[in-house]
PDB file of N, CA and C in Angstrom:
ATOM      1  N   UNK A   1       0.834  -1.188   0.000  1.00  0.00           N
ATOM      2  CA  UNK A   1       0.000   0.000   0.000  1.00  0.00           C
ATOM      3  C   UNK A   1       0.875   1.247   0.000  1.00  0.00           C
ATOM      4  N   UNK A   2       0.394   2.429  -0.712  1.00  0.00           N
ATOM      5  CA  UNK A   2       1.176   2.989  -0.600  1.00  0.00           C
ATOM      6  C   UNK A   2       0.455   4.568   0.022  1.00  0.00           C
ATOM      7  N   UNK A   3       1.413   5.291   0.911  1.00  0.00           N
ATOM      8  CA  UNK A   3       1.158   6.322   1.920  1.00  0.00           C
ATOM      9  C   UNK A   3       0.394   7.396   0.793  1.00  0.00           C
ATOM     10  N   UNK A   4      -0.374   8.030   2.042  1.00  0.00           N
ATOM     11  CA  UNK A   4      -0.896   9.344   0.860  1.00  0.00           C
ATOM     12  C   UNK A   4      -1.198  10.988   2.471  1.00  0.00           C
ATOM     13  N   UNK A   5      -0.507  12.100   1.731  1.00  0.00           N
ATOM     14  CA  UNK A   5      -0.638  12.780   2.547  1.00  0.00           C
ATOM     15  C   UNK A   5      -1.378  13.249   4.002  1.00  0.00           C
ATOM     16  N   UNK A   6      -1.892  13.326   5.031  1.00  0.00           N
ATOM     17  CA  UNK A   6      -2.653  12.996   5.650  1.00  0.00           C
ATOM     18  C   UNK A   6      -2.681  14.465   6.386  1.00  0.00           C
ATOM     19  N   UNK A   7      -3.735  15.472   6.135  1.00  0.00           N
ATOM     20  CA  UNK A   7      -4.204  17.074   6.067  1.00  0.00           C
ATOM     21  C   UNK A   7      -4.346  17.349   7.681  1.00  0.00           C
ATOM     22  N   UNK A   8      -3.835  18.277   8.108  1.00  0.00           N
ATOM     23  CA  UNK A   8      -3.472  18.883   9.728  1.00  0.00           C
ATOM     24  C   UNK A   8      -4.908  19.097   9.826  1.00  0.00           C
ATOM     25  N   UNK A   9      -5.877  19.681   8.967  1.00  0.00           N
ATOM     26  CA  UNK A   9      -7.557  20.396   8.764  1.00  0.00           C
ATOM     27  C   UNK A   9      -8.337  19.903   7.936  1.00  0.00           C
ATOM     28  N   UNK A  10      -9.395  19.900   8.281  1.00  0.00           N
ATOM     29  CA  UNK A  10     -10.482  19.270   7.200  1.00  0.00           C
ATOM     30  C   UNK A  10     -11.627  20.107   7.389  1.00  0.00           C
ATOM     31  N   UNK A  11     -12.058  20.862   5.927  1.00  0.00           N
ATOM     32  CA  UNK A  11     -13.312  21.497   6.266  1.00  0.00           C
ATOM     33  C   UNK A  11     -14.370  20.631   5.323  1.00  0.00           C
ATOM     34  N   UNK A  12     -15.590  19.844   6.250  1.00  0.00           N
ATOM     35  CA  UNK A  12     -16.582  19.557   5.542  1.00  0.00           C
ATOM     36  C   UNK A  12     -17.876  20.416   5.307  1.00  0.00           C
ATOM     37  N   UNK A  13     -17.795  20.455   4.171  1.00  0.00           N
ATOM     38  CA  UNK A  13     -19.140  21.315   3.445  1.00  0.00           C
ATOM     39  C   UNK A  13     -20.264  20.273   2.916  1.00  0.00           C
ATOM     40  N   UNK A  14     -21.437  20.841   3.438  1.00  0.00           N
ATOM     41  CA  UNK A  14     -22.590  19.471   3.400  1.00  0.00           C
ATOM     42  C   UNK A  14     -23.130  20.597   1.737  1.00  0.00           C
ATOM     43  N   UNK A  15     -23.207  19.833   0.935  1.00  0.00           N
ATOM     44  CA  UNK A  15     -23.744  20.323  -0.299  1.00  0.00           C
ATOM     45  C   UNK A  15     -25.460  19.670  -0.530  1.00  0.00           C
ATOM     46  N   UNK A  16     -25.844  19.031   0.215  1.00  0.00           N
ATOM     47  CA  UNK A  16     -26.916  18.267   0.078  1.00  0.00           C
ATOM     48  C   UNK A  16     -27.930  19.492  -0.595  1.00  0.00           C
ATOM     49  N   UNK A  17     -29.063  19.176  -1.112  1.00  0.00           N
ATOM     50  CA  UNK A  17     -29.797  19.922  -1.526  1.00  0.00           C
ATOM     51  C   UNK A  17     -30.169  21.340  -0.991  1.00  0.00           C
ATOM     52  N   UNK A  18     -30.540  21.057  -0.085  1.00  0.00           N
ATOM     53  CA  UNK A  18     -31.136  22.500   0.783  1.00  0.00           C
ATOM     54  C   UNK A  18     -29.928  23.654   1.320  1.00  0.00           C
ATOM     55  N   UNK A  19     -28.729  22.545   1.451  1.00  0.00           N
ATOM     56  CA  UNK A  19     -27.102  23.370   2.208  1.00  0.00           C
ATOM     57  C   UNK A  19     -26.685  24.215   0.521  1.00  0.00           C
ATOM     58  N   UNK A  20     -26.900  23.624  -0.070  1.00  0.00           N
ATOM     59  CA  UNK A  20     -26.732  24.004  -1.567  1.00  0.00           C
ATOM     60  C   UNK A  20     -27.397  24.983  -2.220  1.00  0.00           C
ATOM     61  N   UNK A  21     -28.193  25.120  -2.323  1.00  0.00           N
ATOM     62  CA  UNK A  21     -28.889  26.412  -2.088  1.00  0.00           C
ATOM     63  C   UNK A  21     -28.973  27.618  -1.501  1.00  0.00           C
ATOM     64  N   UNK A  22     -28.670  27.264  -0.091  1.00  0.00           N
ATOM     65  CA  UNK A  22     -28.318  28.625   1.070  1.00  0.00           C
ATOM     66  C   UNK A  22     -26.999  28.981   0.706  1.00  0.00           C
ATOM     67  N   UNK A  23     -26.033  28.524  -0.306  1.00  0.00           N
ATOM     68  CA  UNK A  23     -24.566  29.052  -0.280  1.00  0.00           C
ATOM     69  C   UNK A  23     -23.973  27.389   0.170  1.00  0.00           C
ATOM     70  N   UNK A  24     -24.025  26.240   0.291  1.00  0.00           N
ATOM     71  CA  UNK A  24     -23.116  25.417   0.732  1.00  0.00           C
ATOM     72  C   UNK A  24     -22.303  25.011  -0.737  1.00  0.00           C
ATOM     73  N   UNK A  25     -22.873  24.871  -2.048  1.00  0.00           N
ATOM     74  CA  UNK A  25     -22.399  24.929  -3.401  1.00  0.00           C
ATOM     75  C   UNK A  25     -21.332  25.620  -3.528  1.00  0.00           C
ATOM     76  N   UNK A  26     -21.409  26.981  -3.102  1.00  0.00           N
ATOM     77  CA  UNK A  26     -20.622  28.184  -3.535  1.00  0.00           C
ATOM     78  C   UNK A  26     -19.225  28.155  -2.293  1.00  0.00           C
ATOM     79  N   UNK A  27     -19.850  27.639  -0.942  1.00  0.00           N
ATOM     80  CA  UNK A  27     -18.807  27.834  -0.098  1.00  0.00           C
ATOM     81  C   UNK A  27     -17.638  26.602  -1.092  1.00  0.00           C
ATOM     82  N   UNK A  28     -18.385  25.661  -0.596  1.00  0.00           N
ATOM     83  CA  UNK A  28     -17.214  24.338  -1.644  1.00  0.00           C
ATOM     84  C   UNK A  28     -16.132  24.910  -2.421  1.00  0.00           C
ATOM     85  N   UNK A  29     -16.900  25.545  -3.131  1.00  0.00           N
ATOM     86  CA  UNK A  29     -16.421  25.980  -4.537  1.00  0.00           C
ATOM     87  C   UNK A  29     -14.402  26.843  -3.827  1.00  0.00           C
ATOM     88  N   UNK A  30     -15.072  27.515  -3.358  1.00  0.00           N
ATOM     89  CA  UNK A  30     -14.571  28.769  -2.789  1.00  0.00           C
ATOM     90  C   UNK A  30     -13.234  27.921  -2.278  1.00  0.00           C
ATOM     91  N   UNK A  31     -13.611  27.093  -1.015  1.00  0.00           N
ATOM     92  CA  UNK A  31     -12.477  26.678  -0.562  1.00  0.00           C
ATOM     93  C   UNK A  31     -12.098  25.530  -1.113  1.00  0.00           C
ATOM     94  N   UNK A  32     -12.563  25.011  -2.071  1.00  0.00           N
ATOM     95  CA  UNK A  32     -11.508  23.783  -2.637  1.00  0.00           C
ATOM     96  C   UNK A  32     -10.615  24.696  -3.742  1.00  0.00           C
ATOM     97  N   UNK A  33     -10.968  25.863  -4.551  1.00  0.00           N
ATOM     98  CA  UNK A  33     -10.273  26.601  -5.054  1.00  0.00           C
ATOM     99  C   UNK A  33      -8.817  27.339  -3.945  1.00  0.00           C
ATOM    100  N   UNK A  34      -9.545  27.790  -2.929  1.00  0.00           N
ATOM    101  CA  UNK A  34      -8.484  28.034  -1.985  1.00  0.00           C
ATOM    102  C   UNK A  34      -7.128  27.003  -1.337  1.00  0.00           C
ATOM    103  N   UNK A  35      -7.622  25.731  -1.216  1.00  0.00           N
ATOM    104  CA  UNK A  35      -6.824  24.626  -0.511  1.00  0.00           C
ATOM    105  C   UNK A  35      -5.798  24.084  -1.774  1.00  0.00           C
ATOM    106  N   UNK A  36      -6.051  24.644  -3.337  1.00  0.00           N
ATOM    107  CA  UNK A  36      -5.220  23.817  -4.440  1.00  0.00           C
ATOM    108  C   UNK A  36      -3.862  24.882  -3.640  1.00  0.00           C
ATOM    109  N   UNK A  37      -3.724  26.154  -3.497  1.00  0.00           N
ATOM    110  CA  UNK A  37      -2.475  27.071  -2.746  1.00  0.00           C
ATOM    111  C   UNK A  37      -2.410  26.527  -1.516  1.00  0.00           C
ATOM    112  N   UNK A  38      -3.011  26.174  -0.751  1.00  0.00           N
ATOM    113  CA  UNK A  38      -3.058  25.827   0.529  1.00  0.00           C
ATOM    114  C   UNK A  38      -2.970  24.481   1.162  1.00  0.00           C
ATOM    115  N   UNK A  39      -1.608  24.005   1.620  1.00  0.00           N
ATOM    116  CA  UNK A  39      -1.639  22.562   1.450  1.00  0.00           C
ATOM    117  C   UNK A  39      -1.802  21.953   3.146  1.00  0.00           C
ATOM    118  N   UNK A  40      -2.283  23.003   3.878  1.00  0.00           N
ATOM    119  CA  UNK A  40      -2.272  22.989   5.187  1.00  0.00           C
ATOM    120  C   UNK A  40      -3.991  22.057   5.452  1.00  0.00           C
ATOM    121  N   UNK A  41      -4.844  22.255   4.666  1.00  0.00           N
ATOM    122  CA  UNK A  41      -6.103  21.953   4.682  1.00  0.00           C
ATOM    123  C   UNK A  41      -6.627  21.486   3.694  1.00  0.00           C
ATOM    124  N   UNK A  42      -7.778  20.329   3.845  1.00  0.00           N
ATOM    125  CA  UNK A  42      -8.206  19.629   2.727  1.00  0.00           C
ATOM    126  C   UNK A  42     -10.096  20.312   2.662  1.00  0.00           C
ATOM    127  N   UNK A  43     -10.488  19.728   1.843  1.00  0.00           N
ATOM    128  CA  UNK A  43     -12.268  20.462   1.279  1.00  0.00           C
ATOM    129  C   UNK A  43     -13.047  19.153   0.822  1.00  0.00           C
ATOM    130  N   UNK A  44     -13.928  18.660   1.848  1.00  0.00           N
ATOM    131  CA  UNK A  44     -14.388  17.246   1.404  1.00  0.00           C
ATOM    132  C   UNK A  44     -15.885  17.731   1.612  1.00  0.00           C
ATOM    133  N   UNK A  45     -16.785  17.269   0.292  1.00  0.00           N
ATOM    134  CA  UNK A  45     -18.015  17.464   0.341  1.00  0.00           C
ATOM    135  C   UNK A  45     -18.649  16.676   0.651  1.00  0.00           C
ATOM    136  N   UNK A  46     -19.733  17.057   1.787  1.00  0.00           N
ATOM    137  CA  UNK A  46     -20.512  15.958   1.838  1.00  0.00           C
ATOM    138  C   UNK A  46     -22.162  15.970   1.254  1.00  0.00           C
ATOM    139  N   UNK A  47     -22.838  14.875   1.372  1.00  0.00           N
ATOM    140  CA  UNK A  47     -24.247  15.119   0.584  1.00  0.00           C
ATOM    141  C   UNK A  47     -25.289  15.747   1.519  1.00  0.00           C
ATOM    142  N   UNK A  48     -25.342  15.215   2.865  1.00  0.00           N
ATOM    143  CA  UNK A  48     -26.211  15.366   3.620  1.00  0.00           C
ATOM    144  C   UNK A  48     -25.726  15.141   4.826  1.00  0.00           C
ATOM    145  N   UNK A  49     -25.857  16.452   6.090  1.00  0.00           N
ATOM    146  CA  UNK A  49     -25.495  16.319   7.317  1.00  0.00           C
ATOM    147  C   UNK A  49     -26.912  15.567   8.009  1.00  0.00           C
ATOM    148  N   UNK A  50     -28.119  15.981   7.718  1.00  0.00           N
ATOM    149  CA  UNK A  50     -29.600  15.519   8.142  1.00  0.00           C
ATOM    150  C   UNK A  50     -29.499  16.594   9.391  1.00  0.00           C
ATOM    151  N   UNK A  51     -29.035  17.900   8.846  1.00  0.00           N
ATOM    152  CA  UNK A  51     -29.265  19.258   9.690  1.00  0.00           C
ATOM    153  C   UNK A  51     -29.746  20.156   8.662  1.00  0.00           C
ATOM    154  N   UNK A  52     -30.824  20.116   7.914  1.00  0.00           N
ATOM    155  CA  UNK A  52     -31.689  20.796   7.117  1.00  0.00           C
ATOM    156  C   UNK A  52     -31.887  22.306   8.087  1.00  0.00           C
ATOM    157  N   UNK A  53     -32.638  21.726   9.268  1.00  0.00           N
ATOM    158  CA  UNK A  53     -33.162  22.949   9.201  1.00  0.00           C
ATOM    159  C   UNK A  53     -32.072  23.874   9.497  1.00  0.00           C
ATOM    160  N   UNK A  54     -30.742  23.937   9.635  1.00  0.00           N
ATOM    161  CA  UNK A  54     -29.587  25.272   9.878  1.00  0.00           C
ATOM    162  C   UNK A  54     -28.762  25.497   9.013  1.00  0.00           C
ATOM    163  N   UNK A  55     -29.256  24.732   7.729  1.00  0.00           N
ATOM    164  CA  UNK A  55     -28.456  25.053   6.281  1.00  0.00           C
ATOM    165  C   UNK A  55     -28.144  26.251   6.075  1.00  0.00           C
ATOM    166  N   UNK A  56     -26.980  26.535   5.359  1.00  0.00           N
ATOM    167  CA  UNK A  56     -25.937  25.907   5.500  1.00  0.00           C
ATOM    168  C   UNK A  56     -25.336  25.213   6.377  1.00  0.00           C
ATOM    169  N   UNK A  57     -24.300  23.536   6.353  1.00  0.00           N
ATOM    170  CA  UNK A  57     -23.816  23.992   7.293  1.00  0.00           C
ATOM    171  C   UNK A  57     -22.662  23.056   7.145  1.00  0.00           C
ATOM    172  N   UNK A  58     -21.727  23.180   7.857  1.00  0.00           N
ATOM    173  CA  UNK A  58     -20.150  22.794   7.814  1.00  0.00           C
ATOM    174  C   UNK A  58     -19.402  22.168   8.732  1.00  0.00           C
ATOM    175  N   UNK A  59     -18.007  21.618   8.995  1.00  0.00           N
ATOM    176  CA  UNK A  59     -17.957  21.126  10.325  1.00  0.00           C
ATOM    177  C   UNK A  59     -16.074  21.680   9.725  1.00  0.00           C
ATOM    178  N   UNK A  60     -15.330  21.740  10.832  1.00  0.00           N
ATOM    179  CA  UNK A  60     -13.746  21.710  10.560  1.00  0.00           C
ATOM    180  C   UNK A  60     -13.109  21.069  11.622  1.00  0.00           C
ATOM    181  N   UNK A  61     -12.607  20.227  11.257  1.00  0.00           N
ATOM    182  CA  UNK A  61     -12.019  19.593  11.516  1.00  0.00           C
ATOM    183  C   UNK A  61     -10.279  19.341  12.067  1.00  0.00           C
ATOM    184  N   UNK A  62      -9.288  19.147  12.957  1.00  0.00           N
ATOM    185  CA  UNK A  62      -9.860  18.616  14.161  1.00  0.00           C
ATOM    186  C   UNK A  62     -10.592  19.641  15.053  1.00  0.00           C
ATOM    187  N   UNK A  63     -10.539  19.921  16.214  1.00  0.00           N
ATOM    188  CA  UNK A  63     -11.486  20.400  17.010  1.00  0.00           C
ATOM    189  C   UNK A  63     -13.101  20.449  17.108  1.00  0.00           C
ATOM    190  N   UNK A  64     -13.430  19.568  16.219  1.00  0.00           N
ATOM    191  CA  UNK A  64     -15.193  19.554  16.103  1.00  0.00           C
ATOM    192  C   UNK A  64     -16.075  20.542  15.787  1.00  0.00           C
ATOM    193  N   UNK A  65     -15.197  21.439  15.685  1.00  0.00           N
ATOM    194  CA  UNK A  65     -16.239  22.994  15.244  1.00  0.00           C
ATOM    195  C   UNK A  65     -17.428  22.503  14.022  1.00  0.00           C
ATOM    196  N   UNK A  66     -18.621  23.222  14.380  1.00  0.00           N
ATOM    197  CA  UNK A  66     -19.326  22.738  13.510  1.00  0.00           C
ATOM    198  C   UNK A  66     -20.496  24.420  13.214  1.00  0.00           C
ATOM    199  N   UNK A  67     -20.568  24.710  12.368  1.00  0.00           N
ATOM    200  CA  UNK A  67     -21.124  26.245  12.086  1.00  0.00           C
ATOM    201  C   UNK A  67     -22.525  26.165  11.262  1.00  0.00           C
ATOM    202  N   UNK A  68     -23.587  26.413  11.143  1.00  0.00           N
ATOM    203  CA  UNK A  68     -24.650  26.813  10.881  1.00  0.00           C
ATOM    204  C   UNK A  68     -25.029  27.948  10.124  1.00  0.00           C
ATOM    205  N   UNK A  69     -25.854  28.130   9.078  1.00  0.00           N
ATOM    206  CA  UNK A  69     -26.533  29.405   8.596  1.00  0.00           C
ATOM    207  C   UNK A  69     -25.246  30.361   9.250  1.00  0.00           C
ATOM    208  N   UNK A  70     -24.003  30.042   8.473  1.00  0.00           N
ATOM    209  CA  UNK A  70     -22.588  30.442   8.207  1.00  0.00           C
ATOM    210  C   UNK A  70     -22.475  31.304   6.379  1.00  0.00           C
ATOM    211  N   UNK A  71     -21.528  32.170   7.104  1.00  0.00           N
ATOM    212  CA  UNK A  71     -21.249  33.329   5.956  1.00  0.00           C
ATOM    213  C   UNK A  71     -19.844  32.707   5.136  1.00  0.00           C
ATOM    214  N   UNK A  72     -19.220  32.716   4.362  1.00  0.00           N
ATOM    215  CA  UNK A  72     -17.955  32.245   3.669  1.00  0.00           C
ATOM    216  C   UNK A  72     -17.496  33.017   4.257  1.00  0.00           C
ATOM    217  N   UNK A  73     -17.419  34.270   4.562  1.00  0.00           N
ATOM    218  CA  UNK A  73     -16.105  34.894   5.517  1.00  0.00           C
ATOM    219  C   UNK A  73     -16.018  34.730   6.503  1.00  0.00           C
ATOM    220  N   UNK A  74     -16.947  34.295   7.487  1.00  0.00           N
ATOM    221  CA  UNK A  74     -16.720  32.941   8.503  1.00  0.00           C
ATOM    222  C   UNK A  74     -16.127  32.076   8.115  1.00  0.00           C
ATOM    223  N   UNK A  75     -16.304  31.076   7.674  1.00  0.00           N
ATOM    224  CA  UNK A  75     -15.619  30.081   7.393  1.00  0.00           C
ATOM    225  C   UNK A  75     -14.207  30.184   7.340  1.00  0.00           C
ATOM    226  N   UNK A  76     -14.097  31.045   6.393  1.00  0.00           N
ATOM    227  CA  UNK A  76     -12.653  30.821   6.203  1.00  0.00           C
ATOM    228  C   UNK A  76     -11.760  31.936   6.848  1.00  0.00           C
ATOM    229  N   UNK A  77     -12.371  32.605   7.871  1.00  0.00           N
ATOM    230  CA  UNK A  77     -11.906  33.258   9.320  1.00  0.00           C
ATOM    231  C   UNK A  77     -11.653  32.234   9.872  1.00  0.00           C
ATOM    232  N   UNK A  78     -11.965  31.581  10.441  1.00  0.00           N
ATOM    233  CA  UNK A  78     -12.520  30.376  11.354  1.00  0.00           C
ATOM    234  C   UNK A  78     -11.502  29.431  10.517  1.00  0.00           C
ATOM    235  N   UNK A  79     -11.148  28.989  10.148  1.00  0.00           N
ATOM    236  CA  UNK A  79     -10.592  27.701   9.273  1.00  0.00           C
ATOM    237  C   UNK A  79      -8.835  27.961   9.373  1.00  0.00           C
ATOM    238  N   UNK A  80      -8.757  29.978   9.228  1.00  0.00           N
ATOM    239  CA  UNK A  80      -7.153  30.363   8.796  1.00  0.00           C
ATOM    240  C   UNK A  80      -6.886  30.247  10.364  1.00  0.00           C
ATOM    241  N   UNK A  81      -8.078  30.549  11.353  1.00  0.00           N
ATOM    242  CA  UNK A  81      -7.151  30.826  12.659  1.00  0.00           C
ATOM    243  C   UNK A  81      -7.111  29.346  13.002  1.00  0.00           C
ATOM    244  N   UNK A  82      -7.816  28.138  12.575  1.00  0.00           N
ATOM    245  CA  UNK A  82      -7.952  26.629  13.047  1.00  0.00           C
ATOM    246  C   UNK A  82      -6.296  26.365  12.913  1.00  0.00           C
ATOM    247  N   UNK A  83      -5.527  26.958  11.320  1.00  0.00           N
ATOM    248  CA  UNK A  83      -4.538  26.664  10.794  1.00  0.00           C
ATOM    249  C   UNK A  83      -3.660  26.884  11.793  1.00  0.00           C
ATOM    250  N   UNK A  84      -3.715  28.531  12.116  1.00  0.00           N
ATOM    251  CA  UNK A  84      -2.742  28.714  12.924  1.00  0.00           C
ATOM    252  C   UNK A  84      -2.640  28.375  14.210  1.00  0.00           C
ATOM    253  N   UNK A  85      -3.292  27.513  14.935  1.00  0.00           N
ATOM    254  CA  UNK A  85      -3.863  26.884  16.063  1.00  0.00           C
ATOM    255  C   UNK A  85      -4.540  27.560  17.168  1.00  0.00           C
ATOM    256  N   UNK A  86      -4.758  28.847  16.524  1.00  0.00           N
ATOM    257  CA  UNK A  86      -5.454  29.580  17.305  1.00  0.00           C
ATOM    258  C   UNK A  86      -6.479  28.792  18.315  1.00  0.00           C
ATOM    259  N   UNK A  87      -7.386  29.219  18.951  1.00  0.00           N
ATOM    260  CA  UNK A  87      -8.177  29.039  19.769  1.00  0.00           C
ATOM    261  C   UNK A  87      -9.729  30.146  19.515  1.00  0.00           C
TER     262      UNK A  87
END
């Protein structure tokens, strides 16, 4: 088998129908464009959190943060200070 990089951050974006609509499409977009420069963090979509009603919504990973009817400049506030291990 062979090794494959293994990402300090993980931001999941739920794209499922309804997250997709409120902006979860566009956040994706945004930060998987951002993470091709950025090798500190990975951008994994998911289909469905089965948290409809606070769509958008996202989780980053490690620390469990998980954000709701979230703005993209949240996110990726929230994601640069995760990097820097802020708190």
């Amino acid at each position: 088998m062979g090794k494959f990089p293994i990402p300090d951050n993980v931001l999941y974006v739920c794209t499922g129908s309804k997250c997709a609509k409120r902006g979860g499409k566009s956040m994706y977009k945004i930060a998987k464009a951002l993470a091709k420069y950025d090798d500190s963090f990975e951008v994994v979509r998911t289909e469905c959190t089965d948290r409809c009603d606070w769509a958008p919504v996202c989780a980053i990973q490690p620390g469990n943060t998980w954000l709701k009817e979230y703005s993209e400049k949240e996110v990726l506030k929230l994601l640069q200070k995760q990097r820097r291990g802020e708190d």
